[in-house]
PDB file of N, CA and C in Angstrom:
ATOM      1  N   UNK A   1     -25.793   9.059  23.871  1.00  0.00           N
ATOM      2  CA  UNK A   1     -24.601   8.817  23.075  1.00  0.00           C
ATOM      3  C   UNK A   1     -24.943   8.959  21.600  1.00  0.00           C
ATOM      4  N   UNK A   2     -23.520   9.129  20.905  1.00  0.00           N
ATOM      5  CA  UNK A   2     -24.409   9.050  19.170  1.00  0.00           C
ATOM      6  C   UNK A   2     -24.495   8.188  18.655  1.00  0.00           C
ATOM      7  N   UNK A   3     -25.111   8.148  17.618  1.00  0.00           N
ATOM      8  CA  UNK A   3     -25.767   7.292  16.510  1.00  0.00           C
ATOM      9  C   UNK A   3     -24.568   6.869  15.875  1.00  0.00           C
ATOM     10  N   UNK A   4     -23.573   7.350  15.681  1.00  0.00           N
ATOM     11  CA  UNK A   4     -22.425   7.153  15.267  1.00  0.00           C
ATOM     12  C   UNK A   4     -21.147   7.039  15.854  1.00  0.00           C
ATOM     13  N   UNK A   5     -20.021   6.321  15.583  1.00  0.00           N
ATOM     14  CA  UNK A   5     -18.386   6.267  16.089  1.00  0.00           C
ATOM     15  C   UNK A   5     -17.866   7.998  15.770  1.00  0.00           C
ATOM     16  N   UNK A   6     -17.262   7.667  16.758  1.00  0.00           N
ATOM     17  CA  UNK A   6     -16.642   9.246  16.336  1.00  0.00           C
ATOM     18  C   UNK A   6     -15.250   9.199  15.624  1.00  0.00           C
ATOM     19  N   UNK A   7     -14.749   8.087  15.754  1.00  0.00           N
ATOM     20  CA  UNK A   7     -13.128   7.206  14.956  1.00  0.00           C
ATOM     21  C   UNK A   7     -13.751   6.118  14.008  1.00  0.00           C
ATOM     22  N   UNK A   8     -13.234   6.414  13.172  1.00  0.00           N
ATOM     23  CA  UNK A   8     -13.016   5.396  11.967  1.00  0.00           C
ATOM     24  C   UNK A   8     -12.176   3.801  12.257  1.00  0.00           C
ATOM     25  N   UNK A   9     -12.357   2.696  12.161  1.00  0.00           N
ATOM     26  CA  UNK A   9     -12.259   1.329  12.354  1.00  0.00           C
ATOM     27  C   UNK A   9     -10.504   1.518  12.281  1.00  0.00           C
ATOM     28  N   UNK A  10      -9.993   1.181  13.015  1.00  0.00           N
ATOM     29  CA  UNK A  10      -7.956   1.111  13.039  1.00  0.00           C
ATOM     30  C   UNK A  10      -7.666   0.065  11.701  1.00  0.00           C
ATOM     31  N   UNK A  11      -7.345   0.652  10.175  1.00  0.00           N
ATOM     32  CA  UNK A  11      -7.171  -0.437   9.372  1.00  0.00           C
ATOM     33  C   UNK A  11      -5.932  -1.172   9.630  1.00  0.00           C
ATOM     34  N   UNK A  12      -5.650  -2.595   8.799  1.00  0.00           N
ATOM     35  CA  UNK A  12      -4.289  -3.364   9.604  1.00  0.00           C
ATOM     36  C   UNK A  12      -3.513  -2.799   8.625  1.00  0.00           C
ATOM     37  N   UNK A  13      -1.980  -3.666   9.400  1.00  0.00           N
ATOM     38  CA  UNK A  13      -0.960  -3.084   8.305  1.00  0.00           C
ATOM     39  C   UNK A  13      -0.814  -4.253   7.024  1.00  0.00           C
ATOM     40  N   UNK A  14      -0.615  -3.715   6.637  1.00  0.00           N
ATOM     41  CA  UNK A  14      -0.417  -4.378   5.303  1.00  0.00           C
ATOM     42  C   UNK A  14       1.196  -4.776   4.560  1.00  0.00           C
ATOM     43  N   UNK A  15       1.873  -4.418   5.488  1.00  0.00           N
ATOM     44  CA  UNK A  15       3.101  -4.541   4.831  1.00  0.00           C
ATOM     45  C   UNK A  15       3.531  -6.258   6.129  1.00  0.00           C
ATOM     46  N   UNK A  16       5.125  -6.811   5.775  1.00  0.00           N
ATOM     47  CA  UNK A  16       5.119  -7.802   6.504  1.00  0.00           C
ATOM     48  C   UNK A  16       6.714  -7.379   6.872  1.00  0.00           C
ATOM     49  N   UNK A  17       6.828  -8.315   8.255  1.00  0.00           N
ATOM     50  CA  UNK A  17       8.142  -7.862   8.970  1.00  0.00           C
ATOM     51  C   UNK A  17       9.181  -9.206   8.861  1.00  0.00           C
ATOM     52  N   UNK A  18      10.342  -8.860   9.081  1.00  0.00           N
ATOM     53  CA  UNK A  18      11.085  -9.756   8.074  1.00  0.00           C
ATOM     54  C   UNK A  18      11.237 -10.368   9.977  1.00  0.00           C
ATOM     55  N   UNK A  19      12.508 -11.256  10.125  1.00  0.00           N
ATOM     56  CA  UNK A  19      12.700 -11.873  10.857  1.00  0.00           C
ATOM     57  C   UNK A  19      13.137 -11.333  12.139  1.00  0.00           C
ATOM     58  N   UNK A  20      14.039 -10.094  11.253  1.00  0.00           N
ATOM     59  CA  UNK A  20      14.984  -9.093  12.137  1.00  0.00           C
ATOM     60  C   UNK A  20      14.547  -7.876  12.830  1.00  0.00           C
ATOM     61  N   UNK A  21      13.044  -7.648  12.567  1.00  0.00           N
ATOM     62  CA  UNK A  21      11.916  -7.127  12.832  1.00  0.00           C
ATOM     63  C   UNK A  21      12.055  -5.764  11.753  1.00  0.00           C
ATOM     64  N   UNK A  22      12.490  -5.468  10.840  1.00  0.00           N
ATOM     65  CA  UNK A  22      12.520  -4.962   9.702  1.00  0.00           C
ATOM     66  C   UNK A  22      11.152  -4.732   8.716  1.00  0.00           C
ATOM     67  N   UNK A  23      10.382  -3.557   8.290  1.00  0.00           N
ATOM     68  CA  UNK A  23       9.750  -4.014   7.418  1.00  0.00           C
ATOM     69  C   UNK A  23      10.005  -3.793   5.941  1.00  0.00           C
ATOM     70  N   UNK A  24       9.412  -5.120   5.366  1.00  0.00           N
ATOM     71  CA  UNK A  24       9.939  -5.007   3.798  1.00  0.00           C
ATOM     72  C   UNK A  24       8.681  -4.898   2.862  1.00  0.00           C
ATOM     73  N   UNK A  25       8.623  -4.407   1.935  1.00  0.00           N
ATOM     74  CA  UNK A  25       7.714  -4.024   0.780  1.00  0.00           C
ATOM     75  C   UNK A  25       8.854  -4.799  -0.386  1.00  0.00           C
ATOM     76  N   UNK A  26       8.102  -6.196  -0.655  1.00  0.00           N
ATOM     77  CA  UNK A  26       8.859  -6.461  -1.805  1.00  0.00           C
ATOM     78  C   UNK A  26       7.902  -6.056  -3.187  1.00  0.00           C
ATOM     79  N   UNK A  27       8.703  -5.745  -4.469  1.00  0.00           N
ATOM     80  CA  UNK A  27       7.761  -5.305  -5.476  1.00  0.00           C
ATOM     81  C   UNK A  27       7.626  -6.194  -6.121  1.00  0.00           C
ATOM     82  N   UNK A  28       7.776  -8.291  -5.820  1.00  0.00           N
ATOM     83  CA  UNK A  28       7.227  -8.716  -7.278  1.00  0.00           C
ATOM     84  C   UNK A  28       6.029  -9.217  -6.548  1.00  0.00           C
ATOM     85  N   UNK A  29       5.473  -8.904  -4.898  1.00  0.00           N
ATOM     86  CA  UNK A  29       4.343  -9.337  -4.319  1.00  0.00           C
ATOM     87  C   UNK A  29       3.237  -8.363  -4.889  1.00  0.00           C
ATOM     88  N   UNK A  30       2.582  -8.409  -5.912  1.00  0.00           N
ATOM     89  CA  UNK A  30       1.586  -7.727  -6.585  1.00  0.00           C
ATOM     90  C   UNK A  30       0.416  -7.664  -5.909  1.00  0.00           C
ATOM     91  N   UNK A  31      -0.207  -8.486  -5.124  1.00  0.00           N
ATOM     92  CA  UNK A  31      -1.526  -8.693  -4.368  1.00  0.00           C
ATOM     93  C   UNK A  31      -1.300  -7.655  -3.767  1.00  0.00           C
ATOM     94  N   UNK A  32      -0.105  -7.259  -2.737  1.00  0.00           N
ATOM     95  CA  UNK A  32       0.127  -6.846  -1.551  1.00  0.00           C
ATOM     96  C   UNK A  32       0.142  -5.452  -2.044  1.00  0.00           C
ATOM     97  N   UNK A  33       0.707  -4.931  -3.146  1.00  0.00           N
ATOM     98  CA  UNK A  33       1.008  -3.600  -3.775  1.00  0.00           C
ATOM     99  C   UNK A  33      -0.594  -3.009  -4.245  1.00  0.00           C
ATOM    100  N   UNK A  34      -1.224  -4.499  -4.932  1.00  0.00           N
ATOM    101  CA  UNK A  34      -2.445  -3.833  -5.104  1.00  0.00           C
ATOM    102  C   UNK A  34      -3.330  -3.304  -4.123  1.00  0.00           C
ATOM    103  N   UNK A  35      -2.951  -3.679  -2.856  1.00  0.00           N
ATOM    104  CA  UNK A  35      -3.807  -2.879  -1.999  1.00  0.00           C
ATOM    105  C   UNK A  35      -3.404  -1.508  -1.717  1.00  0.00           C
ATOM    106  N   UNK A  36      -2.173  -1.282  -1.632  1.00  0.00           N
ATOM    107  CA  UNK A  36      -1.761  -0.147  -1.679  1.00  0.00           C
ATOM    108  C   UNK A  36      -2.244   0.964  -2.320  1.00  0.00           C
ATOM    109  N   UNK A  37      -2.822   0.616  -3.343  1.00  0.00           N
ATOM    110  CA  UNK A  37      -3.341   1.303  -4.635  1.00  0.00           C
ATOM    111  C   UNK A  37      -5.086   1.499  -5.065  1.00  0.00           C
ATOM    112  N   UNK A  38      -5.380   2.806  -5.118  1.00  0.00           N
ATOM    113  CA  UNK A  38      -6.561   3.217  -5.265  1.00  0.00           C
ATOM    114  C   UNK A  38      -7.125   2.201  -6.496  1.00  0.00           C
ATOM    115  N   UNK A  39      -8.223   1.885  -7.085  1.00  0.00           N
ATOM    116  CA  UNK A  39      -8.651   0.836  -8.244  1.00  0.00           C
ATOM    117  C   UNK A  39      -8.575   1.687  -9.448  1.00  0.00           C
ATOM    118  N   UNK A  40      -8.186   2.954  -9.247  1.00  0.00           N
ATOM    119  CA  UNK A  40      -7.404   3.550 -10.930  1.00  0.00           C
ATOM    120  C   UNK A  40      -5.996   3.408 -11.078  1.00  0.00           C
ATOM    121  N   UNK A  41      -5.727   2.678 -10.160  1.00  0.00           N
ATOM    122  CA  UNK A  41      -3.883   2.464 -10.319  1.00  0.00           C
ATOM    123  C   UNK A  41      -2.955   3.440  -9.324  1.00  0.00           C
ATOM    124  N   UNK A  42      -3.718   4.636  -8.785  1.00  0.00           N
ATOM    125  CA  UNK A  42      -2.903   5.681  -8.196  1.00  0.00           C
ATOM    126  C   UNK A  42      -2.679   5.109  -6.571  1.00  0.00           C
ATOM    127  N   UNK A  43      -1.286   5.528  -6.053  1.00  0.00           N
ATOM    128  CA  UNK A  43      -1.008   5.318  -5.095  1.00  0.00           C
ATOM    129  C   UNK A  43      -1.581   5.838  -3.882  1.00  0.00           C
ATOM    130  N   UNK A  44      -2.015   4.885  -2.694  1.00  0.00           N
ATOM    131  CA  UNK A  44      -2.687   5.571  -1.554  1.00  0.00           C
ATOM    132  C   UNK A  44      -1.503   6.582  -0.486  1.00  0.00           C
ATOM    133  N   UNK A  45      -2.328   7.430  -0.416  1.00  0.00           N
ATOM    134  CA  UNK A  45      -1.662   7.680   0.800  1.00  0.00           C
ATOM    135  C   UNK A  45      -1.553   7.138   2.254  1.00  0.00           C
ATOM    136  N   UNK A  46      -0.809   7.787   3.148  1.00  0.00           N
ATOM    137  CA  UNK A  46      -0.351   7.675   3.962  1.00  0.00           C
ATOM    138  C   UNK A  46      -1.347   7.453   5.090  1.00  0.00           C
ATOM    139  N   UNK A  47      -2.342   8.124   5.029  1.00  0.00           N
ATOM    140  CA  UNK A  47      -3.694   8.114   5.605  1.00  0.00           C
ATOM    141  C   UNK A  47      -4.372   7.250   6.134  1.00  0.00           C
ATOM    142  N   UNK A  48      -4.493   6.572   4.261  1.00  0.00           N
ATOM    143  CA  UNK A  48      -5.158   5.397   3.857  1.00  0.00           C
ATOM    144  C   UNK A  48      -4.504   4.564   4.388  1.00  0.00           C
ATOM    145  N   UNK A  49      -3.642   4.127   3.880  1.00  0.00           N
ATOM    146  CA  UNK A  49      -2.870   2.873   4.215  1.00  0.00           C
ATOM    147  C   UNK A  49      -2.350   2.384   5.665  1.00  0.00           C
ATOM    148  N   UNK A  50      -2.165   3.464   6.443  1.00  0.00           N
ATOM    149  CA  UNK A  50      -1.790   3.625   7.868  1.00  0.00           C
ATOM    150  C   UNK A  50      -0.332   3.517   7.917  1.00  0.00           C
ATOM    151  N   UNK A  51       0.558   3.750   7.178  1.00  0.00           N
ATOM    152  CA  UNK A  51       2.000   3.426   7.340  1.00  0.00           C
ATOM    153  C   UNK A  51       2.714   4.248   7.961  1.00  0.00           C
ATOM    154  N   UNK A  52       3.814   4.263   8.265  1.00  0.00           N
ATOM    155  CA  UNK A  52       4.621   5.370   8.900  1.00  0.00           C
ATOM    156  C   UNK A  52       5.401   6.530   7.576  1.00  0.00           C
ATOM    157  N   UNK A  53       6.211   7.316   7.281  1.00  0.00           N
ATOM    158  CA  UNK A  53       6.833   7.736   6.363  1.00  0.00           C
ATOM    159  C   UNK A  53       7.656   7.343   5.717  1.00  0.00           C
ATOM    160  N   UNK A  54       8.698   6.492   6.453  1.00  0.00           N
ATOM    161  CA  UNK A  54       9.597   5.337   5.931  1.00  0.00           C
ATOM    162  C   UNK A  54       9.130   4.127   5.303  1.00  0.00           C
ATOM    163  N   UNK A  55       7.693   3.654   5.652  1.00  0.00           N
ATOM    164  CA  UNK A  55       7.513   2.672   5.229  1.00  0.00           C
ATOM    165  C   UNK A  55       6.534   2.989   3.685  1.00  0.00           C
ATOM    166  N   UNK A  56       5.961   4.102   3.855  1.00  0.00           N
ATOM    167  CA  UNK A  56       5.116   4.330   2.443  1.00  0.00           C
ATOM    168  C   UNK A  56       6.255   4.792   1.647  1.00  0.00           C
ATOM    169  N   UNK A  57       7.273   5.838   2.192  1.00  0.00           N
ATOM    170  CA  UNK A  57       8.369   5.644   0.593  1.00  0.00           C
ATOM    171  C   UNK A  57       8.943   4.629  -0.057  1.00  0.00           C
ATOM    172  N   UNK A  58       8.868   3.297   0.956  1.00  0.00           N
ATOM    173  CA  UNK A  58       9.280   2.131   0.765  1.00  0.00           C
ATOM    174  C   UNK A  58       7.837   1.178  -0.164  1.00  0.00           C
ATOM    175  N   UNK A  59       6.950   1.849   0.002  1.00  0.00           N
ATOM    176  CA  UNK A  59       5.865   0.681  -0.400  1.00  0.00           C
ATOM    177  C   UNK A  59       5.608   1.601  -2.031  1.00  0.00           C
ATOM    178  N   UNK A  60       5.776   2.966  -2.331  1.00  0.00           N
ATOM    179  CA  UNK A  60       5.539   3.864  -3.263  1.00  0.00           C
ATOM    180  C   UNK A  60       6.862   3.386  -4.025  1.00  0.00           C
ATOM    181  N   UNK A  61       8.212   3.427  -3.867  1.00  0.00           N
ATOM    182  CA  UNK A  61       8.981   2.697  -4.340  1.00  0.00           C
ATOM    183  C   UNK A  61       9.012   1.534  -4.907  1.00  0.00           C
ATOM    184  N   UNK A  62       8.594   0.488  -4.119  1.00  0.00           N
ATOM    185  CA  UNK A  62       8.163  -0.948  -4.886  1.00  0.00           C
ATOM    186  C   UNK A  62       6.910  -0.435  -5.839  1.00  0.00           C
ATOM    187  N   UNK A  63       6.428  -0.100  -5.709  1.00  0.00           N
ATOM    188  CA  UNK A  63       4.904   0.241  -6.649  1.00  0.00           C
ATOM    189  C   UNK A  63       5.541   0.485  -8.027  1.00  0.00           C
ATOM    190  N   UNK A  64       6.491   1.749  -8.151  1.00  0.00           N
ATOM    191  CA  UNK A  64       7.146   1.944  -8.839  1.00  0.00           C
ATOM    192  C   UNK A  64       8.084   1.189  -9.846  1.00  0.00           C
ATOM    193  N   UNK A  65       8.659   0.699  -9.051  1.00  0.00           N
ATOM    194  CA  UNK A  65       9.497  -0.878  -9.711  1.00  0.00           C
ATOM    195  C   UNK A  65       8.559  -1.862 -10.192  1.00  0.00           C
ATOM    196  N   UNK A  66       7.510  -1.791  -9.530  1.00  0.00           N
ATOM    197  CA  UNK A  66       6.497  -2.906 -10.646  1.00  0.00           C
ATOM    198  C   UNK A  66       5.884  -2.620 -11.252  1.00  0.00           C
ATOM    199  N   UNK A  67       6.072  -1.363 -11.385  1.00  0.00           N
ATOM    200  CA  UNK A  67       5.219  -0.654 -12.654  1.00  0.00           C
ATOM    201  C   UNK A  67       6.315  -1.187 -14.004  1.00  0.00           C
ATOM    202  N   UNK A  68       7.568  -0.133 -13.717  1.00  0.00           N
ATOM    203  CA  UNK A  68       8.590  -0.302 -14.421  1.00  0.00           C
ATOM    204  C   UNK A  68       8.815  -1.845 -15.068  1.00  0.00           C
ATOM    205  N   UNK A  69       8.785  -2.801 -14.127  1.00  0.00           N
ATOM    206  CA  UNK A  69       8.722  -3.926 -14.592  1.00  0.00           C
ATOM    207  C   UNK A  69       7.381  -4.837 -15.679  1.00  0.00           C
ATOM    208  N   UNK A  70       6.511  -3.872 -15.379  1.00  0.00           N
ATOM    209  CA  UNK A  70       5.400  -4.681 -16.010  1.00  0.00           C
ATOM    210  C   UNK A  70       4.344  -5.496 -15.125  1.00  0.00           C
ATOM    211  N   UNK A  71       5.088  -5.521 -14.056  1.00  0.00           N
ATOM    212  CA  UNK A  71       4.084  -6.277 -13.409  1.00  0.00           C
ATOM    213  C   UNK A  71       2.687  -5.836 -12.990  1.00  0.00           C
ATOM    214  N   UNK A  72       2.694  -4.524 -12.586  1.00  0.00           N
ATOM    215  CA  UNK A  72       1.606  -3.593 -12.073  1.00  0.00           C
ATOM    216  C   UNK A  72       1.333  -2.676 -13.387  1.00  0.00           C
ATOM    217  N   UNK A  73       0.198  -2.458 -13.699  1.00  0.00           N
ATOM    218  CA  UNK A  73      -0.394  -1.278 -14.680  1.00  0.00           C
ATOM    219  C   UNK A  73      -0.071   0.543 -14.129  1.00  0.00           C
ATOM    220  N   UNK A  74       0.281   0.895 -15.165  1.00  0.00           N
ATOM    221  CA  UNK A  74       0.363   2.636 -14.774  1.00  0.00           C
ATOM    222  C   UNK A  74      -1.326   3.177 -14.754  1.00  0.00           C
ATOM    223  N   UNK A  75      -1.910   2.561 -15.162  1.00  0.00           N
ATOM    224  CA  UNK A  75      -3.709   3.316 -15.094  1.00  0.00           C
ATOM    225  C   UNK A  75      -4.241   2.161 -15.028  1.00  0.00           C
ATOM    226  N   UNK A  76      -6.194   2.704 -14.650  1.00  0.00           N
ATOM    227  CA  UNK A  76      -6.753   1.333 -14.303  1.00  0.00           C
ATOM    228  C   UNK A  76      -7.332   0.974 -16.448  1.00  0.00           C
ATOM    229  N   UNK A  77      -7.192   1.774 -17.010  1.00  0.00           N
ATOM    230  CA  UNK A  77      -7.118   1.424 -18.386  1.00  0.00           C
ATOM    231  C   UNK A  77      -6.733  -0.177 -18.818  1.00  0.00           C
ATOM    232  N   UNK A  78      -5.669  -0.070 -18.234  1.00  0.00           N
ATOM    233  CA  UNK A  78      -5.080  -1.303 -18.708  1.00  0.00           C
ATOM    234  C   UNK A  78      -5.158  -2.620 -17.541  1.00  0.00           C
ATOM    235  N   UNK A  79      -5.912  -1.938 -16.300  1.00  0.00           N
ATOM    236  CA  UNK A  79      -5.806  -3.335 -15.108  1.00  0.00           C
ATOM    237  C   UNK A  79      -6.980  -4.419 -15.780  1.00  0.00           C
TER     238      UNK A  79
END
């Protein structure tokens, strides 16, 4: 057998499901966004993060809004 996995570790999800089994990406949860996000500020992909398509336009969206807001940095310059 090899020395190595041939699959990479299943990362979790990171987003949370509301009651109605819905998932939501809120943007003033900053912890949660920062994972989303490479440590220069740029958004992960789809890859990375493991999300579906609906849910990363939804998590790239909030990112967005907390940028806009101030809450999140546009570069890691300023994190």
């Amino acid at each position: 057998m090899s020395q190595f996995s041939r699959f990479a570790p299943v990362p979790q999800k990171v987003t949370k499901k509301s009651s109605t089994g819905k998932i939501y990406v809120d943007y003033k949860d900053v912890d949660l966004l920062r994972r989303l996000m490479t440590p220069n500020g740029k958004i992960q992909g789809r890859k990375r993060t493991g999300l579906n398509a609906r849910d990363q336009r939804m998590a790239a969206a909030a990112i967005r809004r907390a940028r806009f807001m101030a809450l999140l940095p546009y570069t890691s310059a300023t994190m």
